[in-house]
C-alpha atoms as a PDB file:
ATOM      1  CA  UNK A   1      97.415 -67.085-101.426  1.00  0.00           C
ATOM      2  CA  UNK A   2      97.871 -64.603-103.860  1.00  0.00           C
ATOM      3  CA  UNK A   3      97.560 -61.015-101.918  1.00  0.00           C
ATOM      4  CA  UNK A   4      97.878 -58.677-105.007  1.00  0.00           C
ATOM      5  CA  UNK A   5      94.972 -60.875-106.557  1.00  0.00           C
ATOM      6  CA  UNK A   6      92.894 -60.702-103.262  1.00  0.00           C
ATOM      7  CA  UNK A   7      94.039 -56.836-103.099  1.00  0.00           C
ATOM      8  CA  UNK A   8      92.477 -56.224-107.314  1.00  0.00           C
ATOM      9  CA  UNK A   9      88.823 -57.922-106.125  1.00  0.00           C
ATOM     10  CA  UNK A  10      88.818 -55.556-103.317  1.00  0.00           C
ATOM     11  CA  UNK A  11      89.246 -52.463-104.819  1.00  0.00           C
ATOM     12  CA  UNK A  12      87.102 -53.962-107.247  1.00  0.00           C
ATOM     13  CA  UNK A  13      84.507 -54.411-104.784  1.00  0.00           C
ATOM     14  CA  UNK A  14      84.745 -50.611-102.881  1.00  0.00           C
ATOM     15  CA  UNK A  15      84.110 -49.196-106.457  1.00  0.00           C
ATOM     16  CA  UNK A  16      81.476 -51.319-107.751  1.00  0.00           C
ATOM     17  CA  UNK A  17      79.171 -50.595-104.414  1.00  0.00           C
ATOM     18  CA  UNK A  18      80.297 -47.324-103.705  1.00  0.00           C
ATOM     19  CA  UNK A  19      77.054 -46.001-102.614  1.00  0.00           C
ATOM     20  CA  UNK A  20      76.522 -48.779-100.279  1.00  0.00           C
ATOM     21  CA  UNK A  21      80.395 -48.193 -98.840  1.00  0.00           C
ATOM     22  CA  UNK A  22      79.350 -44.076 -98.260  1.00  0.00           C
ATOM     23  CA  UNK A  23      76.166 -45.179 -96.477  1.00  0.00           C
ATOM     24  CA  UNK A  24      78.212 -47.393 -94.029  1.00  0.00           C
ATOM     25  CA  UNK A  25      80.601 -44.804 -93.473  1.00  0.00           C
ATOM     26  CA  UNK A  26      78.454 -42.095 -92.576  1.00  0.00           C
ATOM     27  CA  UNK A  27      76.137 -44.470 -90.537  1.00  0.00           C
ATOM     28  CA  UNK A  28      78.973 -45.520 -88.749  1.00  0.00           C
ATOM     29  CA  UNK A  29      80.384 -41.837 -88.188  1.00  0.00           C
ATOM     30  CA  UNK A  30      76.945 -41.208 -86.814  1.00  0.00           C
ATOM     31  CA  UNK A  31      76.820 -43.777 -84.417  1.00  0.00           C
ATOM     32  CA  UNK A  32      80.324 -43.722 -82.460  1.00  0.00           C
ATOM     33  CA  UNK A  33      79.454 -39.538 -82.405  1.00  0.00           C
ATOM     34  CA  UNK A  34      76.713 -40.542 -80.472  1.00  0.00           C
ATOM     35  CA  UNK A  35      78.278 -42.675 -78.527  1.00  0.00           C
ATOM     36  CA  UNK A  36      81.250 -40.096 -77.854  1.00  0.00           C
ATOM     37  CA  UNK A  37      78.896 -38.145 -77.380  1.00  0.00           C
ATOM     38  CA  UNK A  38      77.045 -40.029 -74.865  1.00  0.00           C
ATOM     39  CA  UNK A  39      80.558 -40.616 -72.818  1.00  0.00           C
ATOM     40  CA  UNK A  40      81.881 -37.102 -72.552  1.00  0.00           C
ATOM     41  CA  UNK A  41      78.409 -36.163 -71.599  1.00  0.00           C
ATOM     42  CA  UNK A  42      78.251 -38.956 -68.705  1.00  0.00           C
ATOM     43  CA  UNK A  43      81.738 -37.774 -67.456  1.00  0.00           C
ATOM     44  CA  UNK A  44      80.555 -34.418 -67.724  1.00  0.00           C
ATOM     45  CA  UNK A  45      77.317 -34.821 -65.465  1.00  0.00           C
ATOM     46  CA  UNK A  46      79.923 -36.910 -63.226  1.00  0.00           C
ATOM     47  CA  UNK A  47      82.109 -33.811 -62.501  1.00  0.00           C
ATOM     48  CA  UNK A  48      79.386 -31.082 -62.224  1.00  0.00           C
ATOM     49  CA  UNK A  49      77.744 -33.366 -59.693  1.00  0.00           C
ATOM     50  CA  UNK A  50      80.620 -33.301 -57.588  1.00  0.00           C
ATOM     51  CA  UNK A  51      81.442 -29.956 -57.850  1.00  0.00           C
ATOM     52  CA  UNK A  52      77.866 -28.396 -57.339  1.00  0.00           C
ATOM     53  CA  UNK A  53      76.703 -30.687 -54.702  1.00  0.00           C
ATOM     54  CA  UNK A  54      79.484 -29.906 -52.255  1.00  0.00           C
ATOM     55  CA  UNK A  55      78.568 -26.230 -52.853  1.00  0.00           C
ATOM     56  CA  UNK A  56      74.625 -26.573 -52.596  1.00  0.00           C
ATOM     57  CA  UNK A  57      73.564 -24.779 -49.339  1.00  0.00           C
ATOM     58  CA  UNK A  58      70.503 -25.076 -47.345  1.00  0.00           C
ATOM     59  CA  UNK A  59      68.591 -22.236 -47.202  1.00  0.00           C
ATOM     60  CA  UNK A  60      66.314 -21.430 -44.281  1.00  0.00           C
ATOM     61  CA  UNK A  61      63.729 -18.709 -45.475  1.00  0.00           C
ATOM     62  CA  UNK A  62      62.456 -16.578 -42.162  1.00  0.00           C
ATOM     63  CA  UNK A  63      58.926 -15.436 -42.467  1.00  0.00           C
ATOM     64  CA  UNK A  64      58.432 -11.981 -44.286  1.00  0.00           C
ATOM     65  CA  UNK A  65      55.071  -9.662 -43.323  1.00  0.00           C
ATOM     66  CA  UNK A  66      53.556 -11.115 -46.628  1.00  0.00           C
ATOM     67  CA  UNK A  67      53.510 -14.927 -45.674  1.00  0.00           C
ATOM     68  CA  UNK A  68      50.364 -16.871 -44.127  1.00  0.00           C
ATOM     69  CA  UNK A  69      53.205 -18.061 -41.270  1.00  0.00           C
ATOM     70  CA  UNK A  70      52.022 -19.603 -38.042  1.00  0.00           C
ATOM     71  CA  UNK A  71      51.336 -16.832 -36.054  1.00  0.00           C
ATOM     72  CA  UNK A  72      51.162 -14.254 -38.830  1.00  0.00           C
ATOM     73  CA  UNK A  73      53.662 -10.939 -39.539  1.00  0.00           C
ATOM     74  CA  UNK A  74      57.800 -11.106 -40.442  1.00  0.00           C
ATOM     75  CA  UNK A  75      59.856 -12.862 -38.265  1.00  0.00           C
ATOM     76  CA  UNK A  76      61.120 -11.089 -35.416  1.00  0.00           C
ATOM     77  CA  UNK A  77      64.588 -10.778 -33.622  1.00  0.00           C
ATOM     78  CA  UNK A  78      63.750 -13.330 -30.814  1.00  0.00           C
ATOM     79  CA  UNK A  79      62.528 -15.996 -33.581  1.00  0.00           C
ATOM     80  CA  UNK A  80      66.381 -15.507 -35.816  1.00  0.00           C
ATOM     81  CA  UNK A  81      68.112 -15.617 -32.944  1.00  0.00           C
ATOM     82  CA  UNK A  82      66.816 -18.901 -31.870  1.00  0.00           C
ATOM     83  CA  UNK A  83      67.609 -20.049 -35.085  1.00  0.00           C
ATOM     84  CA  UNK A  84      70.582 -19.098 -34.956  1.00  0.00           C
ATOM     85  CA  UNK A  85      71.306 -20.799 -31.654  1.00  0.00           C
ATOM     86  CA  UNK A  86      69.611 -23.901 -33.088  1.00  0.00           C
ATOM     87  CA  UNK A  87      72.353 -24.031 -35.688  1.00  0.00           C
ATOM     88  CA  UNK A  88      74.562 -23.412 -33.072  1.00  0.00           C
ATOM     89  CA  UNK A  89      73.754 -26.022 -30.939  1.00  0.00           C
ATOM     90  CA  UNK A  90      75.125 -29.397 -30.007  1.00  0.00           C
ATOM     91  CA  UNK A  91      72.440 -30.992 -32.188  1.00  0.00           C
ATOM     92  CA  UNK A  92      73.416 -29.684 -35.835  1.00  0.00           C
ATOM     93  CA  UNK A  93      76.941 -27.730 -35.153  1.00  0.00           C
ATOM     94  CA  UNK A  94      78.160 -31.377 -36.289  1.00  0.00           C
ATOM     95  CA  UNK A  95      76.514 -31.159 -39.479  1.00  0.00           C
ATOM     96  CA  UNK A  96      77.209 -27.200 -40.231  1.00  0.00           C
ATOM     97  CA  UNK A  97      80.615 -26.565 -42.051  1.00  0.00           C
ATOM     98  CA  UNK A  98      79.667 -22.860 -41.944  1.00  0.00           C
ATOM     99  CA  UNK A  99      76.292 -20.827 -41.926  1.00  0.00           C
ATOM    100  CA  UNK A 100      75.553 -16.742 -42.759  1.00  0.00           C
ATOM    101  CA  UNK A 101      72.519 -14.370 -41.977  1.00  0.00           C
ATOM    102  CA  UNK A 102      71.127 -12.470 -44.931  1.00  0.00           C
ATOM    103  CA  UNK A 103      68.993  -9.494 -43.796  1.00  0.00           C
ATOM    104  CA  UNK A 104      66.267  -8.076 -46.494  1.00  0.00           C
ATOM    105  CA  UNK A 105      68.814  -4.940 -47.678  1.00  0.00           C
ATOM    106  CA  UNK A 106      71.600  -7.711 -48.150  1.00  0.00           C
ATOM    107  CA  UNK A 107      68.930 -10.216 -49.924  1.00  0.00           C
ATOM    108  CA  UNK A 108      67.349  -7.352 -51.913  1.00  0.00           C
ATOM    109  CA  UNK A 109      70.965  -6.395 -53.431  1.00  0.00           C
ATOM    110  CA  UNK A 110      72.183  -9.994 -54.165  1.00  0.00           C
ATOM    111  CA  UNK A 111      68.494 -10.525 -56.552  1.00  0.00           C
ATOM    112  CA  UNK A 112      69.509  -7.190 -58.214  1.00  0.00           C
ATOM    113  CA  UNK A 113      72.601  -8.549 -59.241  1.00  0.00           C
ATOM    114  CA  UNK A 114      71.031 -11.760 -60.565  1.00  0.00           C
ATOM    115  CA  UNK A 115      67.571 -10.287 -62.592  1.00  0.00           C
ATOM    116  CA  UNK A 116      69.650  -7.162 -63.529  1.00  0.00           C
ATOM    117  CA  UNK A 117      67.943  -5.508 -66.624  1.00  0.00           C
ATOM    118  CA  UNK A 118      64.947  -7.988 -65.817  1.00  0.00           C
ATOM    119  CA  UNK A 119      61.305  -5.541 -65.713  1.00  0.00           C
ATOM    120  CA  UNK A 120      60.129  -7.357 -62.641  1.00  0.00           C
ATOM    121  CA  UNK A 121      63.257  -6.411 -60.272  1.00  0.00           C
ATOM    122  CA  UNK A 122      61.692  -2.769 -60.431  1.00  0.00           C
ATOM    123  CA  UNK A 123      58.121  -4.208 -58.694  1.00  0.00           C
ATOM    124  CA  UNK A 124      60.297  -5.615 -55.711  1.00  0.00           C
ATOM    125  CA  UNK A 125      60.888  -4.135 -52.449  1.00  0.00           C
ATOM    126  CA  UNK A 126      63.467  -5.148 -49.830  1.00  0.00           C
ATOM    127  CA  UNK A 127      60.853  -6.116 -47.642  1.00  0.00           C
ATOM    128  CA  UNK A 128      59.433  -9.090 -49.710  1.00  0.00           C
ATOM    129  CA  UNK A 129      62.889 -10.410 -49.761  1.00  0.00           C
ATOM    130  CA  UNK A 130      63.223 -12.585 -47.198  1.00  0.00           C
ATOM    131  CA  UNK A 131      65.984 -13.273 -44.574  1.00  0.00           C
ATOM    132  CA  UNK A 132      67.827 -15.869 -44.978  1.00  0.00           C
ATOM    133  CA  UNK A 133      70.251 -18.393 -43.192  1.00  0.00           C
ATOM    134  CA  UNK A 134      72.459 -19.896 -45.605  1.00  0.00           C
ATOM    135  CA  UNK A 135      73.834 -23.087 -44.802  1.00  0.00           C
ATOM    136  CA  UNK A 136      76.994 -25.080 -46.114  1.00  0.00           C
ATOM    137  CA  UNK A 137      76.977 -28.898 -44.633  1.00  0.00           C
ATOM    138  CA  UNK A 138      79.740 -30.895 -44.646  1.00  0.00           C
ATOM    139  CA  UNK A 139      77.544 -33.661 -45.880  1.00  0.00           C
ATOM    140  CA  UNK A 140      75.402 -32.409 -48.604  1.00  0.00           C
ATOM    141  CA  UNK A 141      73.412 -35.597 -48.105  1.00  0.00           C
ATOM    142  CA  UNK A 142      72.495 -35.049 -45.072  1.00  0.00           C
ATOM    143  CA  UNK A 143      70.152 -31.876 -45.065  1.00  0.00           C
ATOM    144  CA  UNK A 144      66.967 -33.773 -43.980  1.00  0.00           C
ATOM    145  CA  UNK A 145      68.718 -33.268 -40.614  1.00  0.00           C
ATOM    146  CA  UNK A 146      68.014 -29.271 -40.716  1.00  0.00           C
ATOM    147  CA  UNK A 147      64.746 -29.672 -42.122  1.00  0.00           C
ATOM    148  CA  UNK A 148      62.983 -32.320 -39.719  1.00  0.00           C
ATOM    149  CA  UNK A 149      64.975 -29.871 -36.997  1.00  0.00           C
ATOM    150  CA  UNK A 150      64.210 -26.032 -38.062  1.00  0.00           C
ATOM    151  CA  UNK A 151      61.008 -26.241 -40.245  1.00  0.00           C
ATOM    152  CA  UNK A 152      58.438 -26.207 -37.185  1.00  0.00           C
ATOM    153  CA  UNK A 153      60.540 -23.337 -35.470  1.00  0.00           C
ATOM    154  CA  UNK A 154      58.509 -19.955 -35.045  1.00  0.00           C
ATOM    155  CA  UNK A 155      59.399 -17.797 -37.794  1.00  0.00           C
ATOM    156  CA  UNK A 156      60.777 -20.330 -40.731  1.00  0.00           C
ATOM    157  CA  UNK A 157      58.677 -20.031 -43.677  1.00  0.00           C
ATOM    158  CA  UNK A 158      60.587 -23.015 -44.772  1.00  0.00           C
ATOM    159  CA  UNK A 159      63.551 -25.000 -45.245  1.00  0.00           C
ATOM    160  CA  UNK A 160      65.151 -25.432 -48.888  1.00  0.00           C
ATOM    161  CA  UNK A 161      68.188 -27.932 -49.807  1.00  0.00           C
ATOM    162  CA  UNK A 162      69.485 -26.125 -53.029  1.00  0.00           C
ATOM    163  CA  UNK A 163      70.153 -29.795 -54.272  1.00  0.00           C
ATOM    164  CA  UNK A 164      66.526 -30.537 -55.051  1.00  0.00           C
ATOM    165  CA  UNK A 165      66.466 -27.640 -58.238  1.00  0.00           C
ATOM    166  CA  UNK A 166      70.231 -29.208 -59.319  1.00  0.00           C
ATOM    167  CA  UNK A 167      68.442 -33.005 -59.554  1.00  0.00           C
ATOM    168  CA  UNK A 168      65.834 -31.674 -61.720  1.00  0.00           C
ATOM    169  CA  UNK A 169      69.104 -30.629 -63.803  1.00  0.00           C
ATOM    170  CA  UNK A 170      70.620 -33.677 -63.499  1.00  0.00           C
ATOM    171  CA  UNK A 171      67.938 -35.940 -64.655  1.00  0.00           C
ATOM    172  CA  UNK A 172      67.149 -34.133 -67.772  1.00  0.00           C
ATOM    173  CA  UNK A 173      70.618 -33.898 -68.513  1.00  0.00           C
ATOM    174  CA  UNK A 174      71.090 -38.082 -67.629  1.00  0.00           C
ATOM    175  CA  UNK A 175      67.423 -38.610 -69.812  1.00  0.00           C
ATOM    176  CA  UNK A 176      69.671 -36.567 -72.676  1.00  0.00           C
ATOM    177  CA  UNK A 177      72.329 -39.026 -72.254  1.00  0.00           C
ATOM    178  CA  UNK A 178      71.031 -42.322 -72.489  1.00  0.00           C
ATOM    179  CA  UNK A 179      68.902 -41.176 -75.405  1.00  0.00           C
ATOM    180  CA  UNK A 180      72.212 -41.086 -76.954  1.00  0.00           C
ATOM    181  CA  UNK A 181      73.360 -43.656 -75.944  1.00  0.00           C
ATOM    182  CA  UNK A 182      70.231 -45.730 -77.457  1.00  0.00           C
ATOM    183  CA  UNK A 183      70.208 -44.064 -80.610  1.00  0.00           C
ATOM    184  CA  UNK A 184      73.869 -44.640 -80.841  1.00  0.00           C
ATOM    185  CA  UNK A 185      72.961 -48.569 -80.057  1.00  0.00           C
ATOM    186  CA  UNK A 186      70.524 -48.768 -82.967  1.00  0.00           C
ATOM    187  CA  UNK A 187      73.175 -46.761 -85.209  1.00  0.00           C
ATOM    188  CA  UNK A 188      75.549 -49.431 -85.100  1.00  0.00           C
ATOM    189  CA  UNK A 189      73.148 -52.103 -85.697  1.00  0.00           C
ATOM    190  CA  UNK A 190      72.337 -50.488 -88.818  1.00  0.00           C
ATOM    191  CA  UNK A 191      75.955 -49.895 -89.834  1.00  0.00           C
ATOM    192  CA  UNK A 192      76.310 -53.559 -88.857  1.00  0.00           C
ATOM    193  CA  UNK A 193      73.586 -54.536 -91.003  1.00  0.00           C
ATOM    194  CA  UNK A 194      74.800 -52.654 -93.955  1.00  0.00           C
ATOM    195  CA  UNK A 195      78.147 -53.825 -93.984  1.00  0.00           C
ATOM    196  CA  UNK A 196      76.862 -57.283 -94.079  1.00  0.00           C
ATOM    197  CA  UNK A 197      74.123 -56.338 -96.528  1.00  0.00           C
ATOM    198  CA  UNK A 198      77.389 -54.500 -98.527  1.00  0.00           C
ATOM    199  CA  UNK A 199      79.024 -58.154 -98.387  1.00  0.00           C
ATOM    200  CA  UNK A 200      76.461 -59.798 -99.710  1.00  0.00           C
ATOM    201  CA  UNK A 201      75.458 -56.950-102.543  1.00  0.00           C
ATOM    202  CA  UNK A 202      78.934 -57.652-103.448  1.00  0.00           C
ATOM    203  CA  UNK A 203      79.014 -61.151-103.617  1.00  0.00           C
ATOM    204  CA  UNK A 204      75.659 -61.158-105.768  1.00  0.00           C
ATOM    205  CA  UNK A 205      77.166 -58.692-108.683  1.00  0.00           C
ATOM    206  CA  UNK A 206      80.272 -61.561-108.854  1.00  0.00           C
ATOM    207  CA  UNK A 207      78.435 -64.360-108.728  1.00  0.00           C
ATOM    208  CA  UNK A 208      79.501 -65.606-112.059  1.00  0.00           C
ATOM    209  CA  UNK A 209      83.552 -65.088-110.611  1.00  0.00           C
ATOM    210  CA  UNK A 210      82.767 -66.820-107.689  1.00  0.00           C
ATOM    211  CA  UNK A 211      81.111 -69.923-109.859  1.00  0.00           C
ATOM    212  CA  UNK A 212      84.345 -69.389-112.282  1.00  0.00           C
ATOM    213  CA  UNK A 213      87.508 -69.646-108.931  1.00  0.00           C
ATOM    214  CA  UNK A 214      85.072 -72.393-107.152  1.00  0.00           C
ATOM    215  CA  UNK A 215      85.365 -74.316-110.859  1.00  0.00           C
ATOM    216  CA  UNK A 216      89.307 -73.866-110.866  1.00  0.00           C
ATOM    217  CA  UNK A 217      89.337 -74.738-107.220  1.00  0.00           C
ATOM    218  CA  UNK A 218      89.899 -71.680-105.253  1.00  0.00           C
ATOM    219  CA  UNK A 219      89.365 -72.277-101.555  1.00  0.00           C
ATOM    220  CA  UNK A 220      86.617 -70.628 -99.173  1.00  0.00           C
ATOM    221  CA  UNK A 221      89.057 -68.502 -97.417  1.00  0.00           C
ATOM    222  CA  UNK A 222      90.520 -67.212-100.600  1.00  0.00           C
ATOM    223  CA  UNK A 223      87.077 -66.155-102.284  1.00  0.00           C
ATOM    224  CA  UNK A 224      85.855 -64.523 -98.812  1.00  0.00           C
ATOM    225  CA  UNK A 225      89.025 -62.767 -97.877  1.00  0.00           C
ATOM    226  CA  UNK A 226      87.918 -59.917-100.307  1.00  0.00           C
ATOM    227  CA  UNK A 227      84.588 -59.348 -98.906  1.00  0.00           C
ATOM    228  CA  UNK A 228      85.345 -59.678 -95.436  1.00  0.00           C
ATOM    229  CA  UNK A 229      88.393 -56.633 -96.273  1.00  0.00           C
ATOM    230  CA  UNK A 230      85.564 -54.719 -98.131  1.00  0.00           C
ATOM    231  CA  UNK A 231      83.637 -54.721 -94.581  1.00  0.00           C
ATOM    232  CA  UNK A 232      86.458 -53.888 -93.178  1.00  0.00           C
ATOM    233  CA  UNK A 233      87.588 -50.902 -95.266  1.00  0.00           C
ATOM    234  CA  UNK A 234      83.802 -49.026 -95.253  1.00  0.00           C
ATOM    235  CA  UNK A 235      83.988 -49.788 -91.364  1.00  0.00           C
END
């Protein structure tokens, strides 16, 4: 086989069906993007999973004078102290890898910091900020323990596992993912399909060469080489 021959038809080929070879190559640089793209984002929901769900806490929000709590009025000192034993006790102290207790001056401060320069931090008052147990678990997983347990105490306005607002997150950010991952999956179809339709474009503007070598008695492998290398090349 005669490789500087088979070498000549190819470069032949690229330059004849340029157009076609530049629409396969951006096609294709469209489609593995996606599908990097697709991959680092995958691995990067993987990691902030891990890291954010060990540090989601459980919050349990104490009744402030403003809530329609069972009973009525802010919780008082008798109703966070039992709370506080609850979360001490034999029942959840298993579950609790450590726990705080955020008055309304401490709460008040910490939203500050987070809607500083915000309009609406200037209509709130300490006292609509309500106290707070925060709770780290050692099994993330497992909060449904502290809610079936603490929501019907006297005084909880309710029970909160952090990692409900971070799966909202997630599954936009997964929805983002395997969109690209299908458009990347119809992007290579379409690069496949023009490299094949670039094969075959380039086969029907040397139709009269190919009738000419299979008349001198060139073999298959020898006229296909080219346009399989053409494929090859825009790939």
């Amino acid at each position: 086989m005669r490789f500087g021959l088979i070498w000549s038809e190819v470069v032949s080929g690229l330059r004849r069906n340029m157009s076609m070879v530049i629409s396969v190559i951006l096609v294709t640089f469209i489609s593995l993007t996606f599908v990097g793209a697709a991959v680092l984002l995958q691995m990067q929901i993987g990691q902030m999973k891990t890291y954010w769900y060990d540090r989601a806490q459980v919050a349990v929000y104490m009744c402030t004078a403003t809530d329609a709590c069972p009973g009525g009025g802010e919780a008082s000192a008798e109703q966070i102290a039992a709370v506080k034993t609850q979360l001490q006790s034999a029942t959840l102290a298993p579950y609790i890898q450590k726990f705080y207790f955020e008055d309304h001056k401490q709460g008040y401060e910490q939203f500050k910091q987070q809607f500083k320069g915000n309009p609406v931090a200037d209509f709130v008052t300490p006292d609509l900020i309500p106290q707070t147990f925060w709770v780290n678990l050692k099994n993330p997983s497992q909060s449904d323990v502290l809610t079936e347990t603490l929501s019907s105490l006297p005084g909880v306005q309710s029970v909160v596992d952090q990692r409900s607002y971070l799966d909202q997150i997630f599954s936009i950010l997964n929805a983002a993912s395997y969109t690209a991952i299908g458009i990347a999956a119809l992007m290579l179809v379409a690069a496949a399909l023009l490299i094949a339709t670039t094969i075959r474009l380039s086969a029907f503007s040397r139709r009269r060469e190919l009738g000419i070598m299979r008349l001198v008695g060139a073999s298959n492998r020898f006229i296909q080489t080219p346009f399989v290398l053409e494929g090859v090349f825009a790939a």
